[in-house]
PDB file of N, CA and C in Angstrom:
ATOM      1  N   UNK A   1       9.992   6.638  -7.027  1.00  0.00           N
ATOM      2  CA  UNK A   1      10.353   5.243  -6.978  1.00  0.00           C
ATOM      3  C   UNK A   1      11.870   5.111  -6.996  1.00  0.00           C
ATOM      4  N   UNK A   2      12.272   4.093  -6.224  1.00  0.00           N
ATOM      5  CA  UNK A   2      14.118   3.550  -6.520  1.00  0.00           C
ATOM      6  C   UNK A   2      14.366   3.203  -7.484  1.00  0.00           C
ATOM      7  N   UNK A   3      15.369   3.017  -8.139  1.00  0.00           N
ATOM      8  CA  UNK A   3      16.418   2.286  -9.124  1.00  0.00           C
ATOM      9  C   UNK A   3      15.647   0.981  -9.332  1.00  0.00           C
ATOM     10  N   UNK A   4      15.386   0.407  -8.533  1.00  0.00           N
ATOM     11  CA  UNK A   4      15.069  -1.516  -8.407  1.00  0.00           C
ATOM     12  C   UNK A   4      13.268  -1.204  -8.636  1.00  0.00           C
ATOM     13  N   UNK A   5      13.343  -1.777 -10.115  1.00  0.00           N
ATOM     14  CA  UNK A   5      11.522  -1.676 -10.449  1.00  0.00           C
ATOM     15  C   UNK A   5      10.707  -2.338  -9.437  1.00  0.00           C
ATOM     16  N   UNK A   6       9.543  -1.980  -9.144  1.00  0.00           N
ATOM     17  CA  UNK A   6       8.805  -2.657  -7.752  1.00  0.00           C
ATOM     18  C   UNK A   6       8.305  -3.893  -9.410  1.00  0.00           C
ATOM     19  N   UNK A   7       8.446  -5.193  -8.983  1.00  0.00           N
ATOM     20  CA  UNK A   7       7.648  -6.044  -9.434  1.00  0.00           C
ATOM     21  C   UNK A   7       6.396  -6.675  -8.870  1.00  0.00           C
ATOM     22  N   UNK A   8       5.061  -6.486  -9.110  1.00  0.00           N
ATOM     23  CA  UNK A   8       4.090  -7.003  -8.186  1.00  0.00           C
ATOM     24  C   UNK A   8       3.994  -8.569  -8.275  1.00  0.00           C
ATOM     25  N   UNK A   9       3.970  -9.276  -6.965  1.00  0.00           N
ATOM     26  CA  UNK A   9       3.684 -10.553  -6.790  1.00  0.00           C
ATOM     27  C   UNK A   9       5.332 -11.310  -6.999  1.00  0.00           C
ATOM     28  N   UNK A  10       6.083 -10.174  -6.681  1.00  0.00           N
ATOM     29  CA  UNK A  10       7.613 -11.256  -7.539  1.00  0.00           C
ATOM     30  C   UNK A  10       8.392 -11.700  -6.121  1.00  0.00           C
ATOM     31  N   UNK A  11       7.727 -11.127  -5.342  1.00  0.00           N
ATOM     32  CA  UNK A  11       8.964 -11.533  -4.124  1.00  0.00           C
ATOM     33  C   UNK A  11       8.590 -11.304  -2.898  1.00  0.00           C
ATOM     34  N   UNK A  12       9.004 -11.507  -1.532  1.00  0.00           N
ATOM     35  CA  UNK A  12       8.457 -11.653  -0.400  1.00  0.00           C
ATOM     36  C   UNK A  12       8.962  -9.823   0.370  1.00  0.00           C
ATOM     37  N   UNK A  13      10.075  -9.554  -0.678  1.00  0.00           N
ATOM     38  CA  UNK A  13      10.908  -8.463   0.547  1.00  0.00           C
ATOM     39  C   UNK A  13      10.333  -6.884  -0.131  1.00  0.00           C
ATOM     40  N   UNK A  14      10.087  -6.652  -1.192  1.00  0.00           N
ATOM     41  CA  UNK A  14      10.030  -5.468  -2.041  1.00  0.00           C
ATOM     42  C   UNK A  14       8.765  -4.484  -0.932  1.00  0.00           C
ATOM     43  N   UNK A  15       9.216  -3.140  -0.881  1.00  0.00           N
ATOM     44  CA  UNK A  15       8.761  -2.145  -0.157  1.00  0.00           C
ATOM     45  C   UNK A  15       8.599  -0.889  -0.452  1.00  0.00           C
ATOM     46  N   UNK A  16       7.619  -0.356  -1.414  1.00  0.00           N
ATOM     47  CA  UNK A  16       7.652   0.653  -1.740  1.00  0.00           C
ATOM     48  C   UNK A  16       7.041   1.733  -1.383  1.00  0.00           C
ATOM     49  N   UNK A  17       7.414   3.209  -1.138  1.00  0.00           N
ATOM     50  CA  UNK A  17       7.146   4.308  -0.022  1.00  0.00           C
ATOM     51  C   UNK A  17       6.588   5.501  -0.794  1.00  0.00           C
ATOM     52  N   UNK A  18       5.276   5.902  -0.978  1.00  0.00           N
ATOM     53  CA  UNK A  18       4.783   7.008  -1.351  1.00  0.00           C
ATOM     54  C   UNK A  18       4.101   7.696  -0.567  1.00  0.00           C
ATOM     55  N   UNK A  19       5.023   9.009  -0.466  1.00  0.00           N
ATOM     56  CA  UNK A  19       4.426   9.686   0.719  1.00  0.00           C
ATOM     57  C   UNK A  19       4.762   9.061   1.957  1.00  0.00           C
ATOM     58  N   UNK A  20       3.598   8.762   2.865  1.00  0.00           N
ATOM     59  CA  UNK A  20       3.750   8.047   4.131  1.00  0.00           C
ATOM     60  C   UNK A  20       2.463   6.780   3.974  1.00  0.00           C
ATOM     61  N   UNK A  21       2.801   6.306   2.667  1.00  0.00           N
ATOM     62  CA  UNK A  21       1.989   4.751   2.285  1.00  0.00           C
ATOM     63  C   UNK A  21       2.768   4.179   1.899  1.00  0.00           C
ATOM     64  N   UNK A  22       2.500   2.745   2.514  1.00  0.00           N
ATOM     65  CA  UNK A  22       3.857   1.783   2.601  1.00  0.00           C
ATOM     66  C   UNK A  22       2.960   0.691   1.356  1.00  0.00           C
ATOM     67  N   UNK A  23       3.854   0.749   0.384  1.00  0.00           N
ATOM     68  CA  UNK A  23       3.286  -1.166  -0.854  1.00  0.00           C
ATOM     69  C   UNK A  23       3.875  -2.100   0.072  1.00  0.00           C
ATOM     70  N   UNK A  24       3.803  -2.986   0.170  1.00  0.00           N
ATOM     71  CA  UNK A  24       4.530  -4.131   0.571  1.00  0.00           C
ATOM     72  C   UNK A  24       4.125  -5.453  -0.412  1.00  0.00           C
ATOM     73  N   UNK A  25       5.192  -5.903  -0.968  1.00  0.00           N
ATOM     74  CA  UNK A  25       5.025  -7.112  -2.092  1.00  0.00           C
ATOM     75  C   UNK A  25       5.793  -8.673  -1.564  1.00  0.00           C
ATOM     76  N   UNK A  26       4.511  -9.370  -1.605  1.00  0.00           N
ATOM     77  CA  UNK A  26       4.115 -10.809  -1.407  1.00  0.00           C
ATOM     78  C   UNK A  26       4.239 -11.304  -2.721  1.00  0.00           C
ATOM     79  N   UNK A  27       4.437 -12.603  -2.700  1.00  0.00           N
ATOM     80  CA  UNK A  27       3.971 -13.551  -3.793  1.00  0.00           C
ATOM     81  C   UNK A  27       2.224 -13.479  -4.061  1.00  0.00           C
ATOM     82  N   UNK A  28       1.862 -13.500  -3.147  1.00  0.00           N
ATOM     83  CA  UNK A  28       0.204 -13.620  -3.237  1.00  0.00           C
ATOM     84  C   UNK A  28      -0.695 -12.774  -2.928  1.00  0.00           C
ATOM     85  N   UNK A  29      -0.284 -11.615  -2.624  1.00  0.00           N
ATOM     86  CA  UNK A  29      -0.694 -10.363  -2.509  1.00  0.00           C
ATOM     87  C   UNK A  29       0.479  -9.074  -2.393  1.00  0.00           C
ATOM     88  N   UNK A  30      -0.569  -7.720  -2.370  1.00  0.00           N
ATOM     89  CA  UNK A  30      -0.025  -6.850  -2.339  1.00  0.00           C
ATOM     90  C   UNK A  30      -1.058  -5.776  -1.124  1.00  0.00           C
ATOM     91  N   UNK A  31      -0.203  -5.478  -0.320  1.00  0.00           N
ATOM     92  CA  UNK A  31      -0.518  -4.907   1.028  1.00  0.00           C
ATOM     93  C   UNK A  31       0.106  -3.259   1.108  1.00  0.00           C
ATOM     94  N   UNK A  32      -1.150  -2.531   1.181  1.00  0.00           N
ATOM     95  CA  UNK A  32      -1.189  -1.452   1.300  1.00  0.00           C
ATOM     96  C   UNK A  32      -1.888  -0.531   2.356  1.00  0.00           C
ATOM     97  N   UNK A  33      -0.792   0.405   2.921  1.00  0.00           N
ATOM     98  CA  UNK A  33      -0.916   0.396   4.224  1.00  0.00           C
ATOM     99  C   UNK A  33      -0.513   1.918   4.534  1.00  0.00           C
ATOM    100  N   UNK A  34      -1.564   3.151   5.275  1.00  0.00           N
ATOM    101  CA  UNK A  34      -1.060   4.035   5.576  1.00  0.00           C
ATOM    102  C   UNK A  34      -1.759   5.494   4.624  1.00  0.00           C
ATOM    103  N   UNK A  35      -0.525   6.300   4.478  1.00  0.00           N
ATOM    104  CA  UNK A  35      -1.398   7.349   3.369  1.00  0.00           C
ATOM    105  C   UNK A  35      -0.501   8.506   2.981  1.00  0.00           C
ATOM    106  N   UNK A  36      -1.403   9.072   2.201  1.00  0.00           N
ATOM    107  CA  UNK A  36      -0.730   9.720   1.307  1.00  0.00           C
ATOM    108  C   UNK A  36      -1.817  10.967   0.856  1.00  0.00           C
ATOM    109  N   UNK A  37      -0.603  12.252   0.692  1.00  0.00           N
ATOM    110  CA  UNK A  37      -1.540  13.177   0.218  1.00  0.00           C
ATOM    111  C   UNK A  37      -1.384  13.738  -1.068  1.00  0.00           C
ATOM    112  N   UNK A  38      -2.119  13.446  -2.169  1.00  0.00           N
ATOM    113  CA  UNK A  38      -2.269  13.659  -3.578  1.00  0.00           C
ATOM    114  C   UNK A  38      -2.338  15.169  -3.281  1.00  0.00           C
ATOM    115  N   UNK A  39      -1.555  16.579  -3.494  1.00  0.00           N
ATOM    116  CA  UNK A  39      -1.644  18.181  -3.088  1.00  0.00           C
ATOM    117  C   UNK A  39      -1.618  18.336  -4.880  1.00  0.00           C
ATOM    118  N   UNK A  40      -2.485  19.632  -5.318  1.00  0.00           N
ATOM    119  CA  UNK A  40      -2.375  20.230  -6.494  1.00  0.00           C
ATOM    120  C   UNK A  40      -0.986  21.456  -6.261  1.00  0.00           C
ATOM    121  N   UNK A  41       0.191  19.846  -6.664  1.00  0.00           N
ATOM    122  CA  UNK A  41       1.366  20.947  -6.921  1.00  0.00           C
ATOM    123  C   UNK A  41       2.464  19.840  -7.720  1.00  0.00           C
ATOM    124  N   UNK A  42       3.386  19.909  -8.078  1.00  0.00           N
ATOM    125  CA  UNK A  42       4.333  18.808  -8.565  1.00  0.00           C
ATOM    126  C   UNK A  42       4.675  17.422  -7.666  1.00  0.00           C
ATOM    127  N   UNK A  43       4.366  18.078  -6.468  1.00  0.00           N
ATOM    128  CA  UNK A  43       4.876  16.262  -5.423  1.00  0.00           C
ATOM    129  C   UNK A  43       3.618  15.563  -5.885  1.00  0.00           C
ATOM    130  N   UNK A  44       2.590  16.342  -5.695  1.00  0.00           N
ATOM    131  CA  UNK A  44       0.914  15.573  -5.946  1.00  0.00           C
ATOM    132  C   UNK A  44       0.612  14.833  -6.970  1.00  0.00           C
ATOM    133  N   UNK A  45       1.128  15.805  -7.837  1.00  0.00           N
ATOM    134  CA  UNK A  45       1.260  15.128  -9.593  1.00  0.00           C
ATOM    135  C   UNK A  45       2.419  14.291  -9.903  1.00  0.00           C
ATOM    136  N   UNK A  46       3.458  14.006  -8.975  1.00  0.00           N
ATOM    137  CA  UNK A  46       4.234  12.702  -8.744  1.00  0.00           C
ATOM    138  C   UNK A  46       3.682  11.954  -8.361  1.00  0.00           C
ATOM    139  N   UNK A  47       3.135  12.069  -7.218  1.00  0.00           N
ATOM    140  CA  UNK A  47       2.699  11.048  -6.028  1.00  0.00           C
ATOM    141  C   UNK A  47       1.596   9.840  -7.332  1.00  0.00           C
ATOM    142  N   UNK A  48       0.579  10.977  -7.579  1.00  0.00           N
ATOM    143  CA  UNK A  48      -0.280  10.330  -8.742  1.00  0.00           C
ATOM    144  C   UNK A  48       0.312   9.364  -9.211  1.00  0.00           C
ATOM    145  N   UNK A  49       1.234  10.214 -10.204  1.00  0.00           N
ATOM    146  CA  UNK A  49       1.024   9.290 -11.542  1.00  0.00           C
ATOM    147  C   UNK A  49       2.175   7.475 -10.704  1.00  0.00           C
ATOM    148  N   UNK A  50       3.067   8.285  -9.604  1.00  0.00           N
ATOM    149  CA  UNK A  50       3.192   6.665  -9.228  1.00  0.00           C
ATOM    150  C   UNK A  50       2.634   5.415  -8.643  1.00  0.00           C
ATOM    151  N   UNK A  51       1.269   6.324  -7.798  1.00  0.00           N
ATOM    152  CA  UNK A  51      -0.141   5.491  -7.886  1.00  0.00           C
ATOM    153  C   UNK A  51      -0.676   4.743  -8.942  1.00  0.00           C
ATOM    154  N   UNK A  52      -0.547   5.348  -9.977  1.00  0.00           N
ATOM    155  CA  UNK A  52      -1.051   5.270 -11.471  1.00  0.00           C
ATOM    156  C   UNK A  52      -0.314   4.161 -11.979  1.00  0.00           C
ATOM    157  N   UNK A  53       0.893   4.307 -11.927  1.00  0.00           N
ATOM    158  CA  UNK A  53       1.926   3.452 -12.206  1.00  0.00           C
ATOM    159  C   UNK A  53       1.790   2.004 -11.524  1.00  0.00           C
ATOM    160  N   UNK A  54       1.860   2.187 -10.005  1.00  0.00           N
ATOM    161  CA  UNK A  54       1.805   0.851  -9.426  1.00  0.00           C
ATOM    162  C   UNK A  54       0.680  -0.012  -9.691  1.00  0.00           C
ATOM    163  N   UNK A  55      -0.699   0.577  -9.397  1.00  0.00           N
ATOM    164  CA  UNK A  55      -1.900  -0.312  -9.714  1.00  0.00           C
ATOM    165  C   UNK A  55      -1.855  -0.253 -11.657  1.00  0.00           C
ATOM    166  N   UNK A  56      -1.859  -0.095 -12.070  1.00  0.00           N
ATOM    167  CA  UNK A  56      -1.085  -0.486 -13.538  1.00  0.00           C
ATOM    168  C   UNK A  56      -0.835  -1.814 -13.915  1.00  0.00           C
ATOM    169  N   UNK A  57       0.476  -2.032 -13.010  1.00  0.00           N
ATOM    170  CA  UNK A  57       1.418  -2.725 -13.008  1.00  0.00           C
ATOM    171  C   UNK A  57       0.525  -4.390 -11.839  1.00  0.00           C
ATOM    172  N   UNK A  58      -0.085  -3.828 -11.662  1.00  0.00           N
ATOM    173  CA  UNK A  58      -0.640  -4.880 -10.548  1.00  0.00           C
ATOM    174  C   UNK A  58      -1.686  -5.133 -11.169  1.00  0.00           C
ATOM    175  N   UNK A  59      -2.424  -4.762 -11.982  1.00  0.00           N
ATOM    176  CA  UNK A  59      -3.718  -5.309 -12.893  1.00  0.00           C
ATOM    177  C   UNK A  59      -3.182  -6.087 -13.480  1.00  0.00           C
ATOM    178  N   UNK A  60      -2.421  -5.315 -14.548  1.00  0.00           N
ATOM    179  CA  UNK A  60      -1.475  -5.923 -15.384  1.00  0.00           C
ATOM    180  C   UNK A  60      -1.034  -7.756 -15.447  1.00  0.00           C
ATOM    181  N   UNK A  61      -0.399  -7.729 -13.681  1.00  0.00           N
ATOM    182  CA  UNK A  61      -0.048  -8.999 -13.592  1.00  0.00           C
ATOM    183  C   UNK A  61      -0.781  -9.909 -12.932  1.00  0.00           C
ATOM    184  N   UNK A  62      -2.002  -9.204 -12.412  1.00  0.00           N
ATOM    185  CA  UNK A  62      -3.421 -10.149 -12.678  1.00  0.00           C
ATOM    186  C   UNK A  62      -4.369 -10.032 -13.541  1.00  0.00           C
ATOM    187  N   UNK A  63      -4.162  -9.632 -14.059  1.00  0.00           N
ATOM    188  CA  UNK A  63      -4.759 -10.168 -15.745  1.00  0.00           C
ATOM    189  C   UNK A  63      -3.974 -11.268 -16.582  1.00  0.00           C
ATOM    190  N   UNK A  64      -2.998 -11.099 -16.530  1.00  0.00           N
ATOM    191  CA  UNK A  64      -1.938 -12.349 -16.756  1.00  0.00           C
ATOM    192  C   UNK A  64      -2.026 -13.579 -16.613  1.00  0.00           C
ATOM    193  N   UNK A  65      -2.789 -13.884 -15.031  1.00  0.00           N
ATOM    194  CA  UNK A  65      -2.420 -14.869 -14.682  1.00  0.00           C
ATOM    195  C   UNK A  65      -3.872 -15.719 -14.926  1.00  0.00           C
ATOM    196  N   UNK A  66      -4.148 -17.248 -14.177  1.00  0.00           N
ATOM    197  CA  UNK A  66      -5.294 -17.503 -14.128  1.00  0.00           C
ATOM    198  C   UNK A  66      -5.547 -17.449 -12.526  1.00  0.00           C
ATOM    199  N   UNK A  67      -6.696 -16.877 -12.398  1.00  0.00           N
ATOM    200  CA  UNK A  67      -6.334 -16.792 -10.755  1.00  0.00           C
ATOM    201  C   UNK A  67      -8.086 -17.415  -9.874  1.00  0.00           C
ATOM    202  N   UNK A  68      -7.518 -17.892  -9.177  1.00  0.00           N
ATOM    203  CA  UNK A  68      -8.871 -18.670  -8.440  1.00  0.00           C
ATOM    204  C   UNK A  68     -10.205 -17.479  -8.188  1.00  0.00           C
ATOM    205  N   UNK A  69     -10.881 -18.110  -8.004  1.00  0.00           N
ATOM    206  CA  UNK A  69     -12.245 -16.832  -7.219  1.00  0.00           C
ATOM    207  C   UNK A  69     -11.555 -16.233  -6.155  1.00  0.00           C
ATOM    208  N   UNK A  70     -11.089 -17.153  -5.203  1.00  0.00           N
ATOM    209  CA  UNK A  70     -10.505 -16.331  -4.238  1.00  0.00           C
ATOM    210  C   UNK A  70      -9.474 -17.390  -3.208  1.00  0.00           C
ATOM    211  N   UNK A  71      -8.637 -16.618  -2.859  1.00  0.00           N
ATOM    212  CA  UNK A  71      -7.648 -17.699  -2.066  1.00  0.00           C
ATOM    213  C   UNK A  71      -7.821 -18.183  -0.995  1.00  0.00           C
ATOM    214  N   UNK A  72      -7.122 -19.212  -0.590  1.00  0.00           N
ATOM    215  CA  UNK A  72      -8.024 -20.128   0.961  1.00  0.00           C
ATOM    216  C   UNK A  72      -7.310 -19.018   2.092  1.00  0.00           C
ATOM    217  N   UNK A  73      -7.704 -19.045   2.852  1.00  0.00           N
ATOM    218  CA  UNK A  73      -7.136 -18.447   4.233  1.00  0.00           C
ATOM    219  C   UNK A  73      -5.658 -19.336   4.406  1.00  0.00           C
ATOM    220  N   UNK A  74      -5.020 -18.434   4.668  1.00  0.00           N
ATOM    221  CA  UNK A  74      -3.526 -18.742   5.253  1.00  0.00           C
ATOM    222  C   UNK A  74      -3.744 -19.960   6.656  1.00  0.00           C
ATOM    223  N   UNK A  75      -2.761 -20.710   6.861  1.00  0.00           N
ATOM    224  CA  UNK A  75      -2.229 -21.732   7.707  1.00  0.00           C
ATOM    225  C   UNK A  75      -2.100 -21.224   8.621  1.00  0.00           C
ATOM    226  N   UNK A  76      -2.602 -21.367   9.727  1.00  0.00           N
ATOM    227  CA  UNK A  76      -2.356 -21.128  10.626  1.00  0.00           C
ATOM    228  C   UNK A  76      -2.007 -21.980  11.975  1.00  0.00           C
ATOM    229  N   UNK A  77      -0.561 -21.644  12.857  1.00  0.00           N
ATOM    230  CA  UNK A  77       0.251 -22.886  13.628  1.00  0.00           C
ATOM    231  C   UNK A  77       0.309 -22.068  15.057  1.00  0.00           C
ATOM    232  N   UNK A  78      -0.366 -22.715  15.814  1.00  0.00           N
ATOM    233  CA  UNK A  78       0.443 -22.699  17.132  1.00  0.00           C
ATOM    234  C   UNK A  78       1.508 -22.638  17.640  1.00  0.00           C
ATOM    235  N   UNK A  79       2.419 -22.261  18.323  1.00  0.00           N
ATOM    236  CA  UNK A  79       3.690 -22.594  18.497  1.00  0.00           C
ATOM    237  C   UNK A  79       3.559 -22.402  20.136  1.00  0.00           C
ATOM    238  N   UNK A  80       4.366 -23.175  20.853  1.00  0.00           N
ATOM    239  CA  UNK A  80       4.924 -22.646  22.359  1.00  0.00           C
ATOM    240  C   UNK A  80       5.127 -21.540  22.458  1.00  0.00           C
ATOM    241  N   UNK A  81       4.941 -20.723  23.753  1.00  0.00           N
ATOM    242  CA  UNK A  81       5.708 -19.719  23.866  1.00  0.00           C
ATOM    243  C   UNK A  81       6.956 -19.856  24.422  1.00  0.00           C
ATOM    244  N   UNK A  82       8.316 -19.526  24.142  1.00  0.00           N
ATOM    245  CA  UNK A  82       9.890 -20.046  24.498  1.00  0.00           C
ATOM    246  C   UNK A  82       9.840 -19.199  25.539  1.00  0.00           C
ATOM    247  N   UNK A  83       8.959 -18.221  25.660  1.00  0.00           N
ATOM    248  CA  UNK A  83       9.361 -17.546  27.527  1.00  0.00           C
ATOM    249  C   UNK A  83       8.489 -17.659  28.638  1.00  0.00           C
ATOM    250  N   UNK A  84       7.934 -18.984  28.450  1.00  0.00           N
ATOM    251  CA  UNK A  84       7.487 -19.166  29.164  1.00  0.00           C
ATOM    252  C   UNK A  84       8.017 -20.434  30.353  1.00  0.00           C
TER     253      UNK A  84
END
């Protein structure tokens, strides 16, 4: 992990890289994407425990909160196409 703690749900830009699995942090979710290989050797037993660490940290701050059954589907807008 970087210097800058991943906070889950705190911000639109936060991006965190394990292995070749990308976190990506939303306000309203957390998007996980790609992969990663847990190997029985020290990267593996890194890789882990920062797996370990992140979903942790993401229970954590939904357990916290009060949170609906489930969220409405996103807005969705038409727009022109400008090259057209």
């Amino acid at each position: 992990m970087s210097a800058h703690k991943f906070l889950p749900f705190a911000n639109e830009s936060d991006v965190l890289h394990i292995g070749a699995l990308m976190i990506e942090n939303r306000v309203d979710r957390i998007t996980i994407s790609g992969d990663v290989d847990v190997t029985v050797d020290q990267t593996g037993l890194a890789r882990a425990r920062q797996l370990q660490q992140l979903l942790a940290d993401v229970v954590a701050q939904l357990e916290s909160r009060d949170l609906p059954k489930e969220l409405p589907p996103p807005a969705v807008q038409t727009v022109a196409n400008p090259f057209e």
